[in-house]
N, C-alpha and C. Protein backbone atom coordinates (compact mmCIF):
# COMPACT_ATOMS: atom_id res chain seq x y z
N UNK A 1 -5.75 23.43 -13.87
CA UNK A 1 -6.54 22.38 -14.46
C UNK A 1 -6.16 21.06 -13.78
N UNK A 2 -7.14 20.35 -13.48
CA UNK A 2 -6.63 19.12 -12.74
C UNK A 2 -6.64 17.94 -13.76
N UNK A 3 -6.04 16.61 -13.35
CA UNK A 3 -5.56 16.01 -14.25
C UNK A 3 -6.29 15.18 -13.55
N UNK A 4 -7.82 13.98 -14.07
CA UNK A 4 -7.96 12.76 -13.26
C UNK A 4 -7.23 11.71 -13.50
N UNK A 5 -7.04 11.25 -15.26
CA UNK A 5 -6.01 10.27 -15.72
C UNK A 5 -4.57 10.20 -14.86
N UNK A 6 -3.93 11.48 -14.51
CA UNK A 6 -2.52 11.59 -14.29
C UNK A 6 -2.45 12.30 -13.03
N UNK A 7 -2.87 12.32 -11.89
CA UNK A 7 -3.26 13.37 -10.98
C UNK A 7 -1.64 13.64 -10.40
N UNK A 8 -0.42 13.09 -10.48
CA UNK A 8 0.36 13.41 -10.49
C UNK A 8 1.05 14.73 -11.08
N UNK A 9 0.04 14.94 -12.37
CA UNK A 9 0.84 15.97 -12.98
C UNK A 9 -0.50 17.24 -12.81
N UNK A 10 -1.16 17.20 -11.73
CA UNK A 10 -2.16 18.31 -11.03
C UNK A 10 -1.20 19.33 -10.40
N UNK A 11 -1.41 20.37 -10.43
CA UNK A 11 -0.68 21.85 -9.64
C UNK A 11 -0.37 21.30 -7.91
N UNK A 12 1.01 21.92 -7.41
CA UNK A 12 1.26 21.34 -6.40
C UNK A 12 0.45 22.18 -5.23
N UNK A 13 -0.44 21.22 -4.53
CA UNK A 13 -1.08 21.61 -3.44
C UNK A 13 -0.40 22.60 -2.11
N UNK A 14 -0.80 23.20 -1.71
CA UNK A 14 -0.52 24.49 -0.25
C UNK A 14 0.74 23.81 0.74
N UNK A 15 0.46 22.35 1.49
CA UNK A 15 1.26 21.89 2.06
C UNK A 15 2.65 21.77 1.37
N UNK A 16 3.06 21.28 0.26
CA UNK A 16 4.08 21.03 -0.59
C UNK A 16 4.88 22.10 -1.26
N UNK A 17 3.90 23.19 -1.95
CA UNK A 17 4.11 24.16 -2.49
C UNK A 17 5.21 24.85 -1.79
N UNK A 18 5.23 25.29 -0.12
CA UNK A 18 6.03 26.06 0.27
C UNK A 18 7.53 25.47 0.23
N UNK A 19 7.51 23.91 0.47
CA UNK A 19 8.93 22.94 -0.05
C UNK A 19 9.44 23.01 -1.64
N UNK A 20 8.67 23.47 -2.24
CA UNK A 20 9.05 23.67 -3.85
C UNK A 20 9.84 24.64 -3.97
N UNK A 21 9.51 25.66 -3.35
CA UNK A 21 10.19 26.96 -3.93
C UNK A 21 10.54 27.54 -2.61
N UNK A 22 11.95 27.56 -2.45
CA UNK A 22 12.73 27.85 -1.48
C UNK A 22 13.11 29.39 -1.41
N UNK A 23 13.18 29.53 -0.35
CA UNK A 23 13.80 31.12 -0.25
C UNK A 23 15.32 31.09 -0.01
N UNK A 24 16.09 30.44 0.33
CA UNK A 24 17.30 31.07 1.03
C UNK A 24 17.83 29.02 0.50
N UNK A 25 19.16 29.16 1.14
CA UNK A 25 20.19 27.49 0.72
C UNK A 25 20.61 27.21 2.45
N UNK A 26 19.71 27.72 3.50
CA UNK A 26 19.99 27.00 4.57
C UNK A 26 19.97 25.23 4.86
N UNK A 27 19.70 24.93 5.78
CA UNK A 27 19.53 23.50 6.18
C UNK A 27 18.34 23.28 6.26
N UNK A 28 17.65 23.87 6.81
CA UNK A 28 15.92 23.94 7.06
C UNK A 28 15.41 23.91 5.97
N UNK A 29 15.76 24.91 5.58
CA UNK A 29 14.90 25.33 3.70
C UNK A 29 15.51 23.37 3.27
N UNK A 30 16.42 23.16 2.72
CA UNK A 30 17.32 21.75 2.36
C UNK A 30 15.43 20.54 2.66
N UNK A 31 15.77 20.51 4.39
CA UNK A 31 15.08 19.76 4.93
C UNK A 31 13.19 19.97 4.19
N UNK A 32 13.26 21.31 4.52
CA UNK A 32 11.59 21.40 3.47
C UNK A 32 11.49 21.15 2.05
N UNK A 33 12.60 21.11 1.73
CA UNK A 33 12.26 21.16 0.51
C UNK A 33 12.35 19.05 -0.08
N UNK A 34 13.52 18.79 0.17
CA UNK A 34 13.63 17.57 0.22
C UNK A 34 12.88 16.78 1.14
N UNK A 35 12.16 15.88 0.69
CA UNK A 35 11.08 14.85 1.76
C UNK A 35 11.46 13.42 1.63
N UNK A 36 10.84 12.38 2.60
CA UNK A 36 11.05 11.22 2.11
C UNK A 36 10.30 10.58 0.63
N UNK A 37 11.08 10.12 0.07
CA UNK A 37 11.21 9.42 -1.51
C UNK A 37 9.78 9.17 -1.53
N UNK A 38 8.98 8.11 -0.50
CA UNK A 38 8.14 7.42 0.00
C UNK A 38 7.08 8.03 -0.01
N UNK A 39 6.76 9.37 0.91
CA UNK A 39 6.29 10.17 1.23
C UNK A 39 5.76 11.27 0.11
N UNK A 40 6.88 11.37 -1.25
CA UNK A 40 6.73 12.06 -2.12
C UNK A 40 5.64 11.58 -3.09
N UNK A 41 6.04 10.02 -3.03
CA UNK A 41 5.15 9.42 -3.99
C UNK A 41 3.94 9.18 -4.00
N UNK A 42 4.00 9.12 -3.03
CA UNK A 42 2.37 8.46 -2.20
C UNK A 42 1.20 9.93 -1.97
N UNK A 43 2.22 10.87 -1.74
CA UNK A 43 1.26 12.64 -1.99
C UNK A 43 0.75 12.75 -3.33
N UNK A 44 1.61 12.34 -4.43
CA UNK A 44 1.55 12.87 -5.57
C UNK A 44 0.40 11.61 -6.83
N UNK A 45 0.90 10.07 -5.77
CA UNK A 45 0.23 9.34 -6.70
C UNK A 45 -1.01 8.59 -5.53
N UNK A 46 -1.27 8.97 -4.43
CA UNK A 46 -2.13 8.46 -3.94
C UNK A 46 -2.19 6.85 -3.44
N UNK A 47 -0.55 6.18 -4.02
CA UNK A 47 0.03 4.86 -3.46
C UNK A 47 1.48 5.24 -3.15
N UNK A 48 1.50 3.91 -2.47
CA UNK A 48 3.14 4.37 -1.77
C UNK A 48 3.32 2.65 -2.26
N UNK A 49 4.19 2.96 -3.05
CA UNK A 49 5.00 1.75 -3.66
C UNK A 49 6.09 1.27 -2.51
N UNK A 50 6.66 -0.22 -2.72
CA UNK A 50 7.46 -0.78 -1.98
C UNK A 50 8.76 -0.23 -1.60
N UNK A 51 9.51 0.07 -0.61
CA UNK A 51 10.58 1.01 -0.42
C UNK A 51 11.57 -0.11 -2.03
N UNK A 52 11.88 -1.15 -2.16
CA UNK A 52 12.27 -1.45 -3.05
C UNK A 52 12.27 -1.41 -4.46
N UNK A 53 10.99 -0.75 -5.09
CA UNK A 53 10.69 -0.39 -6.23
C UNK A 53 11.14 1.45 -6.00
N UNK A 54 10.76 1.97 -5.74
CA UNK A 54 11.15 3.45 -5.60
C UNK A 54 12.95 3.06 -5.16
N UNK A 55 13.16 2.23 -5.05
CA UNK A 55 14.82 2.34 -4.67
C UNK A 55 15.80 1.68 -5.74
N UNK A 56 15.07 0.81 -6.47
CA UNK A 56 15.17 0.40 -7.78
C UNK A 56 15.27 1.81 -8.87
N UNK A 57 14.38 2.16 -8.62
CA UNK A 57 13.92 3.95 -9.56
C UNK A 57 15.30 4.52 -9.74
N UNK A 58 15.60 4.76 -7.82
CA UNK A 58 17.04 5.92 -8.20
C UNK A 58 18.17 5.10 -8.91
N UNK A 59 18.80 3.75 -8.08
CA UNK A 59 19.56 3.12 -8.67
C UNK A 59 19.75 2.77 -9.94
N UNK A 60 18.92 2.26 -10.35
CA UNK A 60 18.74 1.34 -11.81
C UNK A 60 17.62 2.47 -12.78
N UNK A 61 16.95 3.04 -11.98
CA UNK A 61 16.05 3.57 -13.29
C UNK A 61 15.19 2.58 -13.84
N UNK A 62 14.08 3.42 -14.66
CA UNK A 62 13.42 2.65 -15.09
C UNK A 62 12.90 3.22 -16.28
N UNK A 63 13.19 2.21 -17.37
CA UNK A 63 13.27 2.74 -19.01
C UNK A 63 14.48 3.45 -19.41
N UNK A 64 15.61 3.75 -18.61
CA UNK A 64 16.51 4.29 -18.78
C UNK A 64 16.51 5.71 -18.23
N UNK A 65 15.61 6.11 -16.88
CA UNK A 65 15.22 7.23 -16.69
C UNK A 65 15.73 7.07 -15.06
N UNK A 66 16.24 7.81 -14.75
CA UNK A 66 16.32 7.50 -13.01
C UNK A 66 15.59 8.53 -12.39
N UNK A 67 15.14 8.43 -11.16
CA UNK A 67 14.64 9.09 -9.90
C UNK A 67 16.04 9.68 -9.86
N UNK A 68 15.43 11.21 -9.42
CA UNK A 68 16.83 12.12 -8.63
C UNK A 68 16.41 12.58 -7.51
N UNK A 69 17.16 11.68 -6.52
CA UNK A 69 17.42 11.82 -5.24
C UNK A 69 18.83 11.92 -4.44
N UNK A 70 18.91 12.40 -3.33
CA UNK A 70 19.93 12.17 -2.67
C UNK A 70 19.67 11.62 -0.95
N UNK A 71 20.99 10.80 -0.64
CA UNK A 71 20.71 10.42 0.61
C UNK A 71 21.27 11.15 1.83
N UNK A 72 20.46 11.83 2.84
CA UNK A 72 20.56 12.88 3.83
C UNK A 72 20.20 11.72 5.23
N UNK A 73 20.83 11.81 5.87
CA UNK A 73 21.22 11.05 7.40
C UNK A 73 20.89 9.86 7.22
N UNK A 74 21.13 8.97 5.91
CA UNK A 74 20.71 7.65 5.66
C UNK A 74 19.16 7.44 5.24
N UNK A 75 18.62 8.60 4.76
CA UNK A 75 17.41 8.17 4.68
C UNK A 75 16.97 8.93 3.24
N UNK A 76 16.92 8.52 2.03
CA UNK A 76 16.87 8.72 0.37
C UNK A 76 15.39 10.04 0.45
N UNK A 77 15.65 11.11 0.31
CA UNK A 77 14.34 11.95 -0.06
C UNK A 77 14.75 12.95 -1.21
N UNK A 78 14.15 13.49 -1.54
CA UNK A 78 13.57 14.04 -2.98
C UNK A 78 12.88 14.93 -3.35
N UNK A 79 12.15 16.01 -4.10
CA UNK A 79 11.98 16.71 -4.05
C UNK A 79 10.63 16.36 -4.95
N UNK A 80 9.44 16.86 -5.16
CA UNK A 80 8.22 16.96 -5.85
C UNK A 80 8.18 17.16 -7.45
N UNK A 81 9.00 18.11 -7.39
CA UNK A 81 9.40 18.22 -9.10
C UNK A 81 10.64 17.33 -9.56
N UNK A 82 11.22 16.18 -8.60
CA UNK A 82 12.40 15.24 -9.29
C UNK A 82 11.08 13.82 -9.52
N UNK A 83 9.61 13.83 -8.70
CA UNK A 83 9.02 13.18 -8.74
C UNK A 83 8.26 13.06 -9.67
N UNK A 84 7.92 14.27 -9.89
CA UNK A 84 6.87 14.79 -11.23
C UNK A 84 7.15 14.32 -12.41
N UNK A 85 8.82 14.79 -12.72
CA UNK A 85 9.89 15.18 -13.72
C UNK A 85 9.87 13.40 -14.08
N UNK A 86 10.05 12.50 -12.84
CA UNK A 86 10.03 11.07 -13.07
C UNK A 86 9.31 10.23 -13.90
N UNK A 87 7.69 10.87 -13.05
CA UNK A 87 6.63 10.10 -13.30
C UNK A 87 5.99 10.96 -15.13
N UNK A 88 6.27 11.93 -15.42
CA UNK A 88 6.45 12.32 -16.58
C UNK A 88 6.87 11.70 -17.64
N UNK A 89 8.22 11.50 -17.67
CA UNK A 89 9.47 11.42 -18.65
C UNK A 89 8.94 9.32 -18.25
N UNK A 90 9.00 8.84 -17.15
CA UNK A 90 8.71 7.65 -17.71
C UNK A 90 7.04 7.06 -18.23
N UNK A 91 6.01 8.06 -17.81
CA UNK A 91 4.87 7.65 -18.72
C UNK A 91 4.68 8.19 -20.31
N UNK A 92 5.51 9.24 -20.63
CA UNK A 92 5.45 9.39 -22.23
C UNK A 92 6.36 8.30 -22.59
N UNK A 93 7.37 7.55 -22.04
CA UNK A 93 8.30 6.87 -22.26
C UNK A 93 7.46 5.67 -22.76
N UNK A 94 6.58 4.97 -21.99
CA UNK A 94 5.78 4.12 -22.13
C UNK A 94 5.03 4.19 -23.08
N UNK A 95 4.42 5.21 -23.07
CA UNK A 95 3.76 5.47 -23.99
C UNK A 95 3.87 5.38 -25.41
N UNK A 96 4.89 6.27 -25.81
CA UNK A 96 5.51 6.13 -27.12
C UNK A 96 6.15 4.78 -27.33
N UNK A 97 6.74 4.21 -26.43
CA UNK A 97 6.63 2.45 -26.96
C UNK A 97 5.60 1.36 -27.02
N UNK A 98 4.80 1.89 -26.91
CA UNK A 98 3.06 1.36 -27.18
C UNK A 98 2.69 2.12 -28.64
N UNK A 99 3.23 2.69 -28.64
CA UNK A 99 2.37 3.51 -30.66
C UNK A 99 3.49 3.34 -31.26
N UNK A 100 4.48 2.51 -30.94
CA UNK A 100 5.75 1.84 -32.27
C UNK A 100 4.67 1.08 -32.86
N UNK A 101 5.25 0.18 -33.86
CA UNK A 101 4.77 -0.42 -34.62
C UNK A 101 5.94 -1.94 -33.61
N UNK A 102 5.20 -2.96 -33.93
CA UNK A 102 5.66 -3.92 -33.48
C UNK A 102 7.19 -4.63 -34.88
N UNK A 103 8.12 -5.02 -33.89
CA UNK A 103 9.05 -5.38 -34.71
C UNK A 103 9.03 -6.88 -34.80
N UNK A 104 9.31 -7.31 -36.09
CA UNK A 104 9.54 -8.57 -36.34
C UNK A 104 11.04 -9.22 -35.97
N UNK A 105 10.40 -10.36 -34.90
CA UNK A 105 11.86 -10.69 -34.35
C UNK A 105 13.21 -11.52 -35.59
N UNK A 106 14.40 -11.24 -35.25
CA UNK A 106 15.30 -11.81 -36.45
C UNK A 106 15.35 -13.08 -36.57
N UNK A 107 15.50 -13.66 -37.72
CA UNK A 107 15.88 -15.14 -37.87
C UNK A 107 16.74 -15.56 -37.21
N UNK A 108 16.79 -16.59 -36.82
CA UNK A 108 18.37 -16.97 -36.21
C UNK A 108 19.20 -17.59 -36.98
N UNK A 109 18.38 -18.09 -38.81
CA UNK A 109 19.67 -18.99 -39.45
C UNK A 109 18.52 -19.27 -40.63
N UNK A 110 19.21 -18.94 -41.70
CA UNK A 110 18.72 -18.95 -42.78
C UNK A 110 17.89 -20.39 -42.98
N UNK A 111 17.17 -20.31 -44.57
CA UNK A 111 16.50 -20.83 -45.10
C UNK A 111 17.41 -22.53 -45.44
N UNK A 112 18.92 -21.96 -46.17
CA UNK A 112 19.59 -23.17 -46.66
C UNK A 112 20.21 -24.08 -45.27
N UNK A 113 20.60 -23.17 -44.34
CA UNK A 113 21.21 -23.53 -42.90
C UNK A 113 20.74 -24.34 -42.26
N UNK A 114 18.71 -24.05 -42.34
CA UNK A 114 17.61 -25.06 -41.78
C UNK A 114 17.94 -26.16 -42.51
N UNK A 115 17.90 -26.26 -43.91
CA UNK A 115 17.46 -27.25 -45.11
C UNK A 115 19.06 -28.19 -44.18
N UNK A 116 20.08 -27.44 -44.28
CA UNK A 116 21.45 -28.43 -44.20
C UNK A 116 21.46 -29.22 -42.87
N UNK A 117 21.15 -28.03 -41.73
CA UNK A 117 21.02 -28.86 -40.09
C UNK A 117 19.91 -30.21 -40.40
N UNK A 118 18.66 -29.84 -41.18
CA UNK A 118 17.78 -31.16 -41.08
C UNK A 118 18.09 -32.14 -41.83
N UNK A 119 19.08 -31.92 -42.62
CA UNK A 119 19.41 -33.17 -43.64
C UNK A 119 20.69 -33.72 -42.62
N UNK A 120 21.29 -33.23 -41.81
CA UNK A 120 22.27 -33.93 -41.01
C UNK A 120 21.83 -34.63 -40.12
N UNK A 121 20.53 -34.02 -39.40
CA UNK A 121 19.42 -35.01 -38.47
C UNK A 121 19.60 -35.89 -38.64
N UNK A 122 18.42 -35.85 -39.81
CA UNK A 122 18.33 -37.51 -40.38
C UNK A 122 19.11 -38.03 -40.87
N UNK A 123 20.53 -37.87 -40.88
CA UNK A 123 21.70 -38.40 -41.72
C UNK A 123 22.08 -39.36 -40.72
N UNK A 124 21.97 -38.42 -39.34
CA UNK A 124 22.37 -39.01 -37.82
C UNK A 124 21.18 -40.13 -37.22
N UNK A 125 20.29 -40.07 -37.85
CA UNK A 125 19.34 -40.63 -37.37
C UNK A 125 18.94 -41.84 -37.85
N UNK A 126 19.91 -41.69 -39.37
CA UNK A 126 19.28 -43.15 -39.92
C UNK A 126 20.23 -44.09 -39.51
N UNK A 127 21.57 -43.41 -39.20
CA UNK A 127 22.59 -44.07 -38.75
C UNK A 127 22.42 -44.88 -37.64
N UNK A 128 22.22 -44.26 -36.89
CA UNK A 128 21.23 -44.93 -35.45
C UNK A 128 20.17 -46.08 -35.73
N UNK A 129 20.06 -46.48 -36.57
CA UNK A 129 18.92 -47.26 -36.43
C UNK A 129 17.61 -47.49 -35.46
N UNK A 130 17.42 -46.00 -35.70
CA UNK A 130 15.90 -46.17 -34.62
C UNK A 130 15.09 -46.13 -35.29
């Protein structure tokens, strides 16, 4: 079933497919299976975001979710299902913090605290003679 909203989360196409599912733990298999970060994203979402936002992803995460990647001859690649698994886990993430209910932010200082700071104002203020 294809997904138009999410085409990320569409069945992995012929080219990719054979990098998904590995036969053997050689170097080659390693190399097919892992691609550039860049490269992953841009197959799966049809944009290729800034090497700095996808590098933000692994480091820092985003929503508390990180990209799982590793870095092979200096150059960060990844696998289709660490991309999927990403773009997944951070759009329900989003999501479900859009159907909270909005929180009411805290006071910073009571009702009598206001009443006492503004009576010192003007306590200060009449003093001043302005």
């Amino acid at each position: 079933m294809i997904n138009a909203q999410f085409p990320y989360l569409n069945p992995i196409p012929a080219p990719f497919a054979e990098a998904v599912s590995p036969t053997s733990n050689t170097k080659s298999t390693v190399q097919k299976k892992y691609r550039p970060v860049g490269e992953v994203i841009e197959f799966l979402t049809d944009y290729r975001p800034p090497t700095g936002t996808w590098l933000r992803w692994i480091i820092k995460g985003k929503g508390g979710i990180q990209l799982k990647a590793l870095q092979l001859g200096g150059q960060w690649r990844t696998t289709v299902e660490n991309v999927q698994d990403f773009l997944e886990s951070t759009t329900k993430a989003e999501i479900d913090s859009r159907n909270q209910a909005p929180v009411a932010p805290a006071r910073s200082r009571s009702e009598a605290a206001r009443a006492r700071a503004i009576a010192r104002a003007e306590k200060e203020l009449a003093s001043t003679d302005v």
